[in-house]
C-alpha atoms as a PDB file:
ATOM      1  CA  UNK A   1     126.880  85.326  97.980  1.00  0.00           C
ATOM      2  CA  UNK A   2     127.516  84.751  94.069  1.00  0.00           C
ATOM      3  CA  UNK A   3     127.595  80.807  93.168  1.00  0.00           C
ATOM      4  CA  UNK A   4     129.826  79.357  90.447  1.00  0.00           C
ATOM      5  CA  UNK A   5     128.825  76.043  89.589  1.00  0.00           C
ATOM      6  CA  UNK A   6     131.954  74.973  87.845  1.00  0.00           C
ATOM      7  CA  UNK A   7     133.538  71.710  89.205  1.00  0.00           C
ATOM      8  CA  UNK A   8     132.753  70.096  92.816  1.00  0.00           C
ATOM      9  CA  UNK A   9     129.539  69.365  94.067  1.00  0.00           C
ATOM     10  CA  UNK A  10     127.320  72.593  93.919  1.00  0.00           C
ATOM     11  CA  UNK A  11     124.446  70.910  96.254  1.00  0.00           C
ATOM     12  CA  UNK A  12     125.591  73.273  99.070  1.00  0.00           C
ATOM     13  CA  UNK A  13     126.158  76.402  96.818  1.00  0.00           C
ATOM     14  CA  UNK A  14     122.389  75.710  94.818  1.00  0.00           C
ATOM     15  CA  UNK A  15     120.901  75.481  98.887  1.00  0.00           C
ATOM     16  CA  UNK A  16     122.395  78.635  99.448  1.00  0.00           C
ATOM     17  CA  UNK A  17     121.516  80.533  96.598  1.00  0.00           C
ATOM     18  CA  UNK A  18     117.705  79.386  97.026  1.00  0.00           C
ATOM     19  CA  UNK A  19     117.895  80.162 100.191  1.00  0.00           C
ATOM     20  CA  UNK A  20     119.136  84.129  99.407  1.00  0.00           C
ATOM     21  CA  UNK A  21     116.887  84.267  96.514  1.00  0.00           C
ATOM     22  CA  UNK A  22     113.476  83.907  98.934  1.00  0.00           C
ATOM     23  CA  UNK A  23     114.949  85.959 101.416  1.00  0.00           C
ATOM     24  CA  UNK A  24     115.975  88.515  99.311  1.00  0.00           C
ATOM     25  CA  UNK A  25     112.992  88.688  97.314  1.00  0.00           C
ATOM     26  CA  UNK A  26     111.003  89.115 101.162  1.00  0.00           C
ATOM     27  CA  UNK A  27     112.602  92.077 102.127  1.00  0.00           C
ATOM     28  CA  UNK A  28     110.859  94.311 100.415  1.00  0.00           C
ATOM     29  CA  UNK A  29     107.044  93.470  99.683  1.00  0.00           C
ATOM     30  CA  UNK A  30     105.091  94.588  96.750  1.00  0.00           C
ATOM     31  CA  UNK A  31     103.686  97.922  97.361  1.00  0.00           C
ATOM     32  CA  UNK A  32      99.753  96.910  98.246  1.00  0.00           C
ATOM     33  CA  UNK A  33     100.991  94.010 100.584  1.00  0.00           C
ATOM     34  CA  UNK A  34     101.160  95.388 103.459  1.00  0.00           C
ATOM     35  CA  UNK A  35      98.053  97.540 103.179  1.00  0.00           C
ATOM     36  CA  UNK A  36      96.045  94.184 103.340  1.00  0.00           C
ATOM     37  CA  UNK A  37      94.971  91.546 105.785  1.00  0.00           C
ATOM     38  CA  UNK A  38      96.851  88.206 105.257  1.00  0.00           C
ATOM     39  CA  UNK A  39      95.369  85.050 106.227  1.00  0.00           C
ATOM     40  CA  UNK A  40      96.717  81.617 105.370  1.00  0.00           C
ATOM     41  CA  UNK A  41      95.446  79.131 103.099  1.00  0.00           C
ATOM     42  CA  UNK A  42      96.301  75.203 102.584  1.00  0.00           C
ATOM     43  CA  UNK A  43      97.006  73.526  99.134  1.00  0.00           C
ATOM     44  CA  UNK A  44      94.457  74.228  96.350  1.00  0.00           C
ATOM     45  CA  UNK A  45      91.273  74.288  98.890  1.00  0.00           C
ATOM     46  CA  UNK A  46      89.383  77.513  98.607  1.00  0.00           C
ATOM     47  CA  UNK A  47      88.702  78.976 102.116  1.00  0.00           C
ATOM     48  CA  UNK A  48      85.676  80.459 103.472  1.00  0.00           C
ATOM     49  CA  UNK A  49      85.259  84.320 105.771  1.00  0.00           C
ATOM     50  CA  UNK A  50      82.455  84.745 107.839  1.00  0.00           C
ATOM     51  CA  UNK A  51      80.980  87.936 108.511  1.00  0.00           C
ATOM     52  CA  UNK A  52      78.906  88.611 110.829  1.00  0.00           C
ATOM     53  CA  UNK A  53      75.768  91.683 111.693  1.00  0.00           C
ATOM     54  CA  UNK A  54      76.239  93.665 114.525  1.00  0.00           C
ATOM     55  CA  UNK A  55      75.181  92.334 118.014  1.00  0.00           C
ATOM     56  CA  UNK A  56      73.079  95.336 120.043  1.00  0.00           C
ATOM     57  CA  UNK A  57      73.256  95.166 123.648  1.00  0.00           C
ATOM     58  CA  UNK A  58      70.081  95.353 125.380  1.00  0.00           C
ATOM     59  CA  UNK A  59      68.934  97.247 128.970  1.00  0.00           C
ATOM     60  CA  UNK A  60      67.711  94.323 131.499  1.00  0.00           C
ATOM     61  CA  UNK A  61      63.906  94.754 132.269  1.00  0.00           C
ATOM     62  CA  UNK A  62      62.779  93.957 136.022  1.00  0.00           C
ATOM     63  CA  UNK A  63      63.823  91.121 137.935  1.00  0.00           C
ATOM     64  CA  UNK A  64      64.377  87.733 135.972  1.00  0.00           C
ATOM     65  CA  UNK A  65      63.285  89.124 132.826  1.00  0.00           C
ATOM     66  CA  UNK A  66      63.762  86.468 129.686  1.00  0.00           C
ATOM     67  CA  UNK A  67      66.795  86.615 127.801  1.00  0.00           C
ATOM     68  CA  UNK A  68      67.261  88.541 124.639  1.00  0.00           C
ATOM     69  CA  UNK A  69      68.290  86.530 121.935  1.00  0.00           C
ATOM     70  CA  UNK A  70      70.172  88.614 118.689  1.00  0.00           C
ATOM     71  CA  UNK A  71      68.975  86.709 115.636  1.00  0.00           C
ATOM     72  CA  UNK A  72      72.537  87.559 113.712  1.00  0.00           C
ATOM     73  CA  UNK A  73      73.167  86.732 110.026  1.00  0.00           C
ATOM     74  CA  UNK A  74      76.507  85.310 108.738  1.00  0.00           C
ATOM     75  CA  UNK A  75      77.886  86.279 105.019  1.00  0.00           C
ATOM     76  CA  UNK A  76      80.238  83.802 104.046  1.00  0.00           C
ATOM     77  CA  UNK A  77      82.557  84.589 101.380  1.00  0.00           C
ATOM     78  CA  UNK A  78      85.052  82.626  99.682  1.00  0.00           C
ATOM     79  CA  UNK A  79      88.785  83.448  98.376  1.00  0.00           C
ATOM     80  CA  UNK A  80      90.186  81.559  95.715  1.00  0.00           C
ATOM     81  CA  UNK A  81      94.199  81.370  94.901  1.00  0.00           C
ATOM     82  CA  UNK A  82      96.340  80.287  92.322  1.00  0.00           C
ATOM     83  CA  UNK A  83      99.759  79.233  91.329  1.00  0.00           C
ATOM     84  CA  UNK A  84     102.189  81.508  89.468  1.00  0.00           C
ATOM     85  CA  UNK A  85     105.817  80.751  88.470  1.00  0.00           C
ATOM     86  CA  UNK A  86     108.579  81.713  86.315  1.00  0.00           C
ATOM     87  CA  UNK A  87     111.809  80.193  85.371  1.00  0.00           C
ATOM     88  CA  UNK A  88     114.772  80.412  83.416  1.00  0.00           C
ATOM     89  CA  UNK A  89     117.859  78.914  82.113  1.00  0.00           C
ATOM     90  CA  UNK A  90     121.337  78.892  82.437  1.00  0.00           C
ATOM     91  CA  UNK A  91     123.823  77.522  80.175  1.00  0.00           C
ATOM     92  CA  UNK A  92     126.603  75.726  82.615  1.00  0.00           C
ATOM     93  CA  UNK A  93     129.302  77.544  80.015  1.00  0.00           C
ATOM     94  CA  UNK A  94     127.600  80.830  80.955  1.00  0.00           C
ATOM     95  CA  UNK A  95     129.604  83.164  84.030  1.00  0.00           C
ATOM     96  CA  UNK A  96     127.247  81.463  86.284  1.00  0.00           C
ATOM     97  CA  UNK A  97     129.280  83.228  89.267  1.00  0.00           C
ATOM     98  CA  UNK A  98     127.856  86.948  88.236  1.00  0.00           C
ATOM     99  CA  UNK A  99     124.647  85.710  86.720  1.00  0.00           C
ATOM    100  CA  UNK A 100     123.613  83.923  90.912  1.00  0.00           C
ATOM    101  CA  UNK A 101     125.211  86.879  92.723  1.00  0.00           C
ATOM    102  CA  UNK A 102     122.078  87.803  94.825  1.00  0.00           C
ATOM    103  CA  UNK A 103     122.277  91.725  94.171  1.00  0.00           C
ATOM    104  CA  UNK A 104     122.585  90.604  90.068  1.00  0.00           C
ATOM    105  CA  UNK A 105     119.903  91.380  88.032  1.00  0.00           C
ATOM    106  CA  UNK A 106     118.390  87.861  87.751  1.00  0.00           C
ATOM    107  CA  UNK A 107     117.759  88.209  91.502  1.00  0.00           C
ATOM    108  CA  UNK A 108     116.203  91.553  91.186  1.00  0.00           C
ATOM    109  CA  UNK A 109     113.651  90.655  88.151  1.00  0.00           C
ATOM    110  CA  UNK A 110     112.718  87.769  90.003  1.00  0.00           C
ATOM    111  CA  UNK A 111     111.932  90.129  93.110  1.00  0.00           C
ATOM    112  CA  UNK A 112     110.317  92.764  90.719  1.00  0.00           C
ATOM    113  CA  UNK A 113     108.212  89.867  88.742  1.00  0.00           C
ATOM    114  CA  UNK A 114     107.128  88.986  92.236  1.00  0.00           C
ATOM    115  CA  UNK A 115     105.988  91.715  93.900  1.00  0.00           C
ATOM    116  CA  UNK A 116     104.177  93.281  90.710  1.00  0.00           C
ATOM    117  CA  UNK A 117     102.156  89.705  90.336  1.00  0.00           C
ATOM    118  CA  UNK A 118     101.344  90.298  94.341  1.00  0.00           C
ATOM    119  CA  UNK A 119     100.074  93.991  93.284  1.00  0.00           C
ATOM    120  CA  UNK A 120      97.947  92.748  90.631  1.00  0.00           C
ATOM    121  CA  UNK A 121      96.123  89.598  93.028  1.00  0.00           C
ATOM    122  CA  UNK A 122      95.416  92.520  94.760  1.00  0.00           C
ATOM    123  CA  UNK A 123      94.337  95.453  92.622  1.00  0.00           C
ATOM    124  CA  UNK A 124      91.999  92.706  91.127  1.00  0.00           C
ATOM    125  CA  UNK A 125      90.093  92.257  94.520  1.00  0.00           C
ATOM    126  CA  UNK A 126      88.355  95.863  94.914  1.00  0.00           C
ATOM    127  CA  UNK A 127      86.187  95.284  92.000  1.00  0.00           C
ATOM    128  CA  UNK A 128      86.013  91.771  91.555  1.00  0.00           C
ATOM    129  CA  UNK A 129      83.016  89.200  91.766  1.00  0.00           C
ATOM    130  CA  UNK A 130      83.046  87.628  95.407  1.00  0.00           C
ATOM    131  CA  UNK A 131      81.458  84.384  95.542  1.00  0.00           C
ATOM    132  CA  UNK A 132      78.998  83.384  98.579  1.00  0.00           C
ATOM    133  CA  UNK A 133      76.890  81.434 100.543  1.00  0.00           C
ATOM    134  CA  UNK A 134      77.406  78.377 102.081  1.00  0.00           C
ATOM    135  CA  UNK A 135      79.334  76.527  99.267  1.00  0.00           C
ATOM    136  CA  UNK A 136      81.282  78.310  97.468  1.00  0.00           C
ATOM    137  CA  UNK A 137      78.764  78.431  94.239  1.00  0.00           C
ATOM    138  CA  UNK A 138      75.731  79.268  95.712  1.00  0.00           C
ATOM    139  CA  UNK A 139      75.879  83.248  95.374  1.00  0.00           C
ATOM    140  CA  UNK A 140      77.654  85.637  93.662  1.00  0.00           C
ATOM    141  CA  UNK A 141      78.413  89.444  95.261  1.00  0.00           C
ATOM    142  CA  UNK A 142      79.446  92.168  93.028  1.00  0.00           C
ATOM    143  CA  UNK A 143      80.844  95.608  93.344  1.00  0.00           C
ATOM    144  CA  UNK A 144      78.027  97.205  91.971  1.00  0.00           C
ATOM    145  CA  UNK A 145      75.483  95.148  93.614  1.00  0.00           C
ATOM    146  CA  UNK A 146      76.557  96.174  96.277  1.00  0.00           C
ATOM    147  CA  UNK A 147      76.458  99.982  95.414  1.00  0.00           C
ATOM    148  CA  UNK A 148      79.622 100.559  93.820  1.00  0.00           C
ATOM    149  CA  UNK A 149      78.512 102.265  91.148  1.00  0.00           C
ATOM    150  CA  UNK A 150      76.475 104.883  93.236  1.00  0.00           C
ATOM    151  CA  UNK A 151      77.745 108.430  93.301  1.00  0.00           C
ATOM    152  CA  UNK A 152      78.474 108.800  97.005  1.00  0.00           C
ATOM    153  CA  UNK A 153      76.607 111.295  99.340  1.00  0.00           C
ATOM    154  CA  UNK A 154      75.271 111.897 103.074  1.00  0.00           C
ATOM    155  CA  UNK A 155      72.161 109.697 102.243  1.00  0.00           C
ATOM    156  CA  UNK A 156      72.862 107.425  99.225  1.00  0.00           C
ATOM    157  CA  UNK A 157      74.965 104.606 100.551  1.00  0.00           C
ATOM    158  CA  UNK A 158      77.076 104.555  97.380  1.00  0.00           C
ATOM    159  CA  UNK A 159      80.595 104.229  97.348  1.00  0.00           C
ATOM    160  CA  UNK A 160      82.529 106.231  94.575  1.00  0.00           C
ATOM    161  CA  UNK A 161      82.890 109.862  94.839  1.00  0.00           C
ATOM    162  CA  UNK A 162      82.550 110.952  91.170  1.00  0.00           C
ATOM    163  CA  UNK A 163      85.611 113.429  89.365  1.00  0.00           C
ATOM    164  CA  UNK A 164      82.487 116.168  89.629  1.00  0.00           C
ATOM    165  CA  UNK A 165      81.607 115.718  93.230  1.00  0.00           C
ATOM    166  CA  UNK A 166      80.027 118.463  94.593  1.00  0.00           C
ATOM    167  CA  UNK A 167      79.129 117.273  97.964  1.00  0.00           C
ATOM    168  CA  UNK A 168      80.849 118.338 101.087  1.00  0.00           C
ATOM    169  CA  UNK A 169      83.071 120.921 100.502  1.00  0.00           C
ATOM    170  CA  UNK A 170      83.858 119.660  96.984  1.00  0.00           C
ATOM    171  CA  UNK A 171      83.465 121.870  93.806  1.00  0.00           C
ATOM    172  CA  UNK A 172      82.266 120.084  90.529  1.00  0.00           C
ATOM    173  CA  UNK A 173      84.835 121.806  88.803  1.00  0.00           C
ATOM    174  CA  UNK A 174      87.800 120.119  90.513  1.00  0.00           C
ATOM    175  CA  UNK A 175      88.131 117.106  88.883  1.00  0.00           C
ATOM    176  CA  UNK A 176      91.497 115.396  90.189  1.00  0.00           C
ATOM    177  CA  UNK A 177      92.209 114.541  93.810  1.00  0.00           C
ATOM    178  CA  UNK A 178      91.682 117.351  96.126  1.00  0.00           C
ATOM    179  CA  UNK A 179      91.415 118.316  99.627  1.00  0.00           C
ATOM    180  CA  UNK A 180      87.778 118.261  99.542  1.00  0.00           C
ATOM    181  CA  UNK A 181      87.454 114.903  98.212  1.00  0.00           C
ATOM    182  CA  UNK A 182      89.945 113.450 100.812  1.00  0.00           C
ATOM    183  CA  UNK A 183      87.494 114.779 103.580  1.00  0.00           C
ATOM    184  CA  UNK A 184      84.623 113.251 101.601  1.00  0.00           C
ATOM    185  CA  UNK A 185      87.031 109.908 102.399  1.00  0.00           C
ATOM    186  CA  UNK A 186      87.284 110.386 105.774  1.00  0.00           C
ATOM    187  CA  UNK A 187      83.689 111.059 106.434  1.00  0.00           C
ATOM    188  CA  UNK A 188      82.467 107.939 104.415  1.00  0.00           C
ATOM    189  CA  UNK A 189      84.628 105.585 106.871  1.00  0.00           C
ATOM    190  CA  UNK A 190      83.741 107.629 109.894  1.00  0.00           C
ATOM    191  CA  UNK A 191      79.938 107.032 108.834  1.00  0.00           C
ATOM    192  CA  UNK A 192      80.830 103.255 108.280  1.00  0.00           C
ATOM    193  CA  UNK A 193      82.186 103.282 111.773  1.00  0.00           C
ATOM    194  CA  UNK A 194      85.290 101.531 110.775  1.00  0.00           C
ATOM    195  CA  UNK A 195      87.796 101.168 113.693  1.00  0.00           C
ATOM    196  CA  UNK A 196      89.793 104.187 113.822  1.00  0.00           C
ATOM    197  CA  UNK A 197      92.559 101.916 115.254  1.00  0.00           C
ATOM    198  CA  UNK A 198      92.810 100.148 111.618  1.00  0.00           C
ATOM    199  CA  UNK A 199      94.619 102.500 109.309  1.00  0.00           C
ATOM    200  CA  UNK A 200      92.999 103.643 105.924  1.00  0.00           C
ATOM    201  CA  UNK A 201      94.836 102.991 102.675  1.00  0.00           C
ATOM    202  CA  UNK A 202      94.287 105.132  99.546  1.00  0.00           C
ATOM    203  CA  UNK A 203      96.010 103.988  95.988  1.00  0.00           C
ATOM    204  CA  UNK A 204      96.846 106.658  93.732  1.00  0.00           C
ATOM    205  CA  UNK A 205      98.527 107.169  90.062  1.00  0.00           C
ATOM    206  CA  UNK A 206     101.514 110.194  90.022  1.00  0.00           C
ATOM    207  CA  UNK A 207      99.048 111.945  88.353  1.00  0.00           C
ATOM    208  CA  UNK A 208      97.325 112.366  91.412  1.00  0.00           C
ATOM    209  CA  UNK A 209     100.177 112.739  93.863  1.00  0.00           C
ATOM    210  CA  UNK A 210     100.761 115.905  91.121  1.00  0.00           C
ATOM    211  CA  UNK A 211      97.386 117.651  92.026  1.00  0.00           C
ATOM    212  CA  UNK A 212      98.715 116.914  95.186  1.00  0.00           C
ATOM    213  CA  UNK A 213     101.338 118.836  95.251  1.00  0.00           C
ATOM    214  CA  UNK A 214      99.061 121.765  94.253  1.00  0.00           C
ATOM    215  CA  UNK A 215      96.700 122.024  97.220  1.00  0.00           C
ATOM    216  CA  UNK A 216      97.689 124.086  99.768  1.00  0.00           C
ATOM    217  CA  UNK A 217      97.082 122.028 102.710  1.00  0.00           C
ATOM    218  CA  UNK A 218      99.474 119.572 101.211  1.00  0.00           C
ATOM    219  CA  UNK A 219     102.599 121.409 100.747  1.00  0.00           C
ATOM    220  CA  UNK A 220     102.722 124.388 103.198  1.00  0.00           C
ATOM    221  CA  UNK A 221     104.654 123.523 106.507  1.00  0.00           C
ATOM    222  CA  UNK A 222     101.655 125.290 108.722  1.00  0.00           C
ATOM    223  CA  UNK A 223      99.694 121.580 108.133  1.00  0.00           C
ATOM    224  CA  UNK A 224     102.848 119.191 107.634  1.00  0.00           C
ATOM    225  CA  UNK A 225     105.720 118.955 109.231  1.00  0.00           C
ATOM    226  CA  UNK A 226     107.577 117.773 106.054  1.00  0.00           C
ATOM    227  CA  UNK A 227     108.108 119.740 103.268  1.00  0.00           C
ATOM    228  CA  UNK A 228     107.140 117.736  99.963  1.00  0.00           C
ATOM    229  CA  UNK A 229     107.914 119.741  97.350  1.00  0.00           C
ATOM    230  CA  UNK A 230     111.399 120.830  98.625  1.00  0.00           C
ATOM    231  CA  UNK A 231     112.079 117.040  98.839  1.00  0.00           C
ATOM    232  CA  UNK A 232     109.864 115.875  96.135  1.00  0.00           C
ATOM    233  CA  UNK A 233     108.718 112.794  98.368  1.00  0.00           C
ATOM    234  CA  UNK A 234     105.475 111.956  98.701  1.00  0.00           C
ATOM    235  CA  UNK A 235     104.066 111.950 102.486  1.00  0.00           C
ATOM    236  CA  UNK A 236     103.380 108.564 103.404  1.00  0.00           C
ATOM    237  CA  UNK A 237     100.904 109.794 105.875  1.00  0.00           C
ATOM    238  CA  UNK A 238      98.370 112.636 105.612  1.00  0.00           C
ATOM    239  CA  UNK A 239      95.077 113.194 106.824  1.00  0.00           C
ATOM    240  CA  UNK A 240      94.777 109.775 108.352  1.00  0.00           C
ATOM    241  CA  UNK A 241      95.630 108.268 104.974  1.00  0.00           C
ATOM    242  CA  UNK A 242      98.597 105.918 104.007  1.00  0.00           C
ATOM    243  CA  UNK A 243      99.451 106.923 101.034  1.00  0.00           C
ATOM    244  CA  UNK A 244     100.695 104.469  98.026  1.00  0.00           C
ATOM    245  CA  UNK A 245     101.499 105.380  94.570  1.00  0.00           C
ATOM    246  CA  UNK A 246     101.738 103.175  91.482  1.00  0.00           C
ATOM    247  CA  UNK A 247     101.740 103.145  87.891  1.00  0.00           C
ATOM    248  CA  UNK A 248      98.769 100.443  88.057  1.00  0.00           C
ATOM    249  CA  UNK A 249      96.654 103.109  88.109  1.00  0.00           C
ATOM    250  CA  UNK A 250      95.750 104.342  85.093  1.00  0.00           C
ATOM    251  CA  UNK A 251      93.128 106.462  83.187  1.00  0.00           C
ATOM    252  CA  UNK A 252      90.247 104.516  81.468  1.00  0.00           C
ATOM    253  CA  UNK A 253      87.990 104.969  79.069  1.00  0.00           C
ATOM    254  CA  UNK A 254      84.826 106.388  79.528  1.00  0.00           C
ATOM    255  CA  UNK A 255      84.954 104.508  82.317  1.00  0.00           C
ATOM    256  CA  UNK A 256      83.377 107.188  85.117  1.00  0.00           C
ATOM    257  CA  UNK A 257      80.058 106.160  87.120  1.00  0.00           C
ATOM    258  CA  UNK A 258      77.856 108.036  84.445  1.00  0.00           C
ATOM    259  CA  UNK A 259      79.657 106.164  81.187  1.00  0.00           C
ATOM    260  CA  UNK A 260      81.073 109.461  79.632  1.00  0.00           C
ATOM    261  CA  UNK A 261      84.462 110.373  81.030  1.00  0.00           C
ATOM    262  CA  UNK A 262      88.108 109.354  80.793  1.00  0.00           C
ATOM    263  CA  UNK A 263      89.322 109.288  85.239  1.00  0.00           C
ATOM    264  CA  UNK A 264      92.021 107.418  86.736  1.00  0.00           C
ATOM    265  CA  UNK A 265      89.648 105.068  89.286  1.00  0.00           C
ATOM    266  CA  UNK A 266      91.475 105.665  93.006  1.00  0.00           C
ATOM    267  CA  UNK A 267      91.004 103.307  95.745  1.00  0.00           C
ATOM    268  CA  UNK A 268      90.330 104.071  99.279  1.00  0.00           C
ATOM    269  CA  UNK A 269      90.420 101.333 102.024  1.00  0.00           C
ATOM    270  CA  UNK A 270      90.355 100.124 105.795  1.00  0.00           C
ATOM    271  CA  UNK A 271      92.991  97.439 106.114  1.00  0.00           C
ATOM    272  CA  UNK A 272      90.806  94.776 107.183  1.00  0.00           C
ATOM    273  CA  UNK A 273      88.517  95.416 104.171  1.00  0.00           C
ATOM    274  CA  UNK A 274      90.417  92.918 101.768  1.00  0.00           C
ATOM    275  CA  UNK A 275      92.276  89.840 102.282  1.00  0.00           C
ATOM    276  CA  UNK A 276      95.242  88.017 100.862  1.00  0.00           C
ATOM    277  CA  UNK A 277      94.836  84.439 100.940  1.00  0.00           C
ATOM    278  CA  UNK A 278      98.585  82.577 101.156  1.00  0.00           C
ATOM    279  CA  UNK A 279      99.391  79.260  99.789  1.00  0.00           C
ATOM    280  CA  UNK A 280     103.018  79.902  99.134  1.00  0.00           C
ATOM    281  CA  UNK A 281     104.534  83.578  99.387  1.00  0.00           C
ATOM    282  CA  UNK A 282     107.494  82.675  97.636  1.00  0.00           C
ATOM    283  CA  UNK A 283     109.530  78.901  97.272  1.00  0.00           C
ATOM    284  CA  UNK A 284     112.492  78.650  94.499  1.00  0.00           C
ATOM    285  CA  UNK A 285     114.036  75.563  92.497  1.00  0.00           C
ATOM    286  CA  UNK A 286     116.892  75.536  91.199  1.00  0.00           C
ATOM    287  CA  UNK A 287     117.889  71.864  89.071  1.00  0.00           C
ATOM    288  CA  UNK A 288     119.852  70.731  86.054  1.00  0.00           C
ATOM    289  CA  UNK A 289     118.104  70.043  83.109  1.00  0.00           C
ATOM    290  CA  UNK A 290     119.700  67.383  81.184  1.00  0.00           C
ATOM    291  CA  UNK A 291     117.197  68.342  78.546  1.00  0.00           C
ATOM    292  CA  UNK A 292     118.908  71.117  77.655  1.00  0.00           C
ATOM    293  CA  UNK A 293     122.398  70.195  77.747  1.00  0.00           C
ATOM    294  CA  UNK A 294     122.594  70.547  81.467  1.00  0.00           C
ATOM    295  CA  UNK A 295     121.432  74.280  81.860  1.00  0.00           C
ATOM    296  CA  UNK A 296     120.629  75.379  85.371  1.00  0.00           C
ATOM    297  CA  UNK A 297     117.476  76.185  85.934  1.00  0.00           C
ATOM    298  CA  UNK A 298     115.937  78.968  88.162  1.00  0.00           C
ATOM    299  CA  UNK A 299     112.665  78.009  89.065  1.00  0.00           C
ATOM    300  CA  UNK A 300     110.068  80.276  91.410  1.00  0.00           C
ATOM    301  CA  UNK A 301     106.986  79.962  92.885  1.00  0.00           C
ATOM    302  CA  UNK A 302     103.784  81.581  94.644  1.00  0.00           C
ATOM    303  CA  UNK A 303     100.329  80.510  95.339  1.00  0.00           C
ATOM    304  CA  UNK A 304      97.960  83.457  96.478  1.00  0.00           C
ATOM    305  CA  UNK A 305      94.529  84.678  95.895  1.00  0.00           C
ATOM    306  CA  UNK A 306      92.861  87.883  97.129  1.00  0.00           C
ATOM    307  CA  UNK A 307      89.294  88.977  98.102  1.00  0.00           C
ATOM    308  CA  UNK A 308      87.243  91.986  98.649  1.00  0.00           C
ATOM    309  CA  UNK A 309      85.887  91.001 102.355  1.00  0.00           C
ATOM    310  CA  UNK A 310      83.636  93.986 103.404  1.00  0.00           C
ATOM    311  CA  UNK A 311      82.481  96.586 101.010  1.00  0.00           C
ATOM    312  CA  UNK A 312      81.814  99.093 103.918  1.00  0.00           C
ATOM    313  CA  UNK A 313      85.095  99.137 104.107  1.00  0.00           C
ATOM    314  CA  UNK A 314      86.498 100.112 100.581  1.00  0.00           C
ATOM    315  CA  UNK A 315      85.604 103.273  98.274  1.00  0.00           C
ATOM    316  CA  UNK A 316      86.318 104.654  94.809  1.00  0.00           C
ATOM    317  CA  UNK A 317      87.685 108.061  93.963  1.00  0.00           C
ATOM    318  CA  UNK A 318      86.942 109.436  90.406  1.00  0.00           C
ATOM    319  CA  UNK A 319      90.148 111.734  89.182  1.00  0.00           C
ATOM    320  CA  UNK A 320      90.015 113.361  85.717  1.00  0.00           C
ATOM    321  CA  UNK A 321      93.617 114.604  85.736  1.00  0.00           C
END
């Protein structure tokens, strides 16, 4: 519905156009939303996750035997959000009627500004610095105190599979994102014994989606029953990955586990391995500003925050290129 705000009361029209704005900018999500667990979170409070050790059944001794008792440990983490917003201006001698038509392009930034803000809460989360404890300053958690930033293999427990990986069926001399390293994926969850009911997510760069396209396994119809390089669509789904590309990933500096190499950093993880804490998805404004002559402002609003909630449950892929 496009809105002109010339003459009669526009109370009814500036509802209505608030109204499309948040329901337009909800139908589609930002890319990494959905790949995420979403949890709910009240006013400015930060809100604590519990997790808790595995509970081991035990075999009942005898008759009457005393009760086991598992002595579990808790790890509560906390998730912190913030507000974001945006606005702009209208003048009321402006064509107001093309400018608030919700397929314009003022309706479409806003949805873009949006859902790349949402991406970025929750790009920040795989490496970020999780707080802990009881109160929410009594511990800090970090990605590569928690081995991170160990090469991953059978026995290690680290979790980034380096560009040179040789482990598996990997070759050190295929540096971008391959078959092999996919596998090495796979196994890493299987050995964390994530649910195989919750999917796996892996973010990639084109770059990637490029190598891709050049393993074998990928494109030839005898293992898919699409055909991706007749179509030039990625799969969304291969070898129990959802697949997600974006231009947020980029190549670094230097910036591989040993220091010395330029890779694109990959991420790799179960859907219930990071949350998105939600304030306020999305709310819009709209007022006249007598400030400025009576422009109509366009005002939006969000309030989330995003947390990395099990590391068993995330991993890194090195990619050279």
């Amino acid at each position: 519905m496009a809105i002109t705000l010339s003459g009669g009361n526009t109370d009814i029209f500036i509802s209505t156009y608030a109204d499309e704005l948040t329901s337009v900018c909800q139908q589609k999500m930002a890319l990494l939303e959905s790949a995420v667990m979403h949890e709910s979170v009240a006013g400015t409070e930060s809100k604590s996750f519990d997790m808790i050790d595995k509970i081991e059944m035990q075999r009942k001794e005898g008759t009457n035997p005393e009760t086991p008792r598992n002595d579990i440990s808790t790890q509560r983490r906390w998730l912190f959000h913030d507000p974001f917003q945006s606005a702009v201006q209208l003048d009321e001698d402006d064509d107001l009627e093309m400018k608030l038509d919700r397929t314009g392009p003022i309706t479409r930034e806003f949805r873009y500004a949006r859902n790349r803000k949402v991406d970025d809460i929750i790009l920040s989360a795989f490496e970020m610095q999780v707080q802990s404890g009881r109160r929410n300053n009594s511990g800090t958690l970090t990605w590569a105190g928690q081995s991170g930033d160990i090469k991953y293999t059978d026995t290690s427990g680290g979790r980034t599979i380096p560009h040179d990986c040789s482990e598996g069926n990997c070759s050190a001399s295929a540096t971008g994102l391959t078959v092999e390293k996919v596998q090495l994926v796979n196994e890493y969850f299987a050995k964390m014994e994530c649910d195989p009911e919750i999917p796996i997510f892996g973010l990639i760069s084109p770059r990637q989606w490029t190598n891709l396209e050049g393993e074998e396994q990928y494109v030839n119809v005898d293992y898919n029953t699409d055909k991706p390089l007749a179509t030039g669509i990625m799969l969304k789904h291969w070898m129990n990955i959802n697949w997600i590309r974006s231009n947020k990933i980029v190549k670094g500096s230097q910036n591989d586990v040993d220091g010395d190499t330029d890779v694109f950093e990959c991420w790799f993880w179960a859907k219930d391995g990071i949350i998105l804490g939600v304030a306020d998805s999305f709310s819009v404004k709209l007022e006249s500003r007598a400030d400025l002559s009576g422009a109509q402002q366009i005002r939006v609003h969000m309030n989330m925050g995003s947390m990395r909630h099990n590391e068993d449950k995330v991993i890194k892929m090195e990619c050279q290129g």
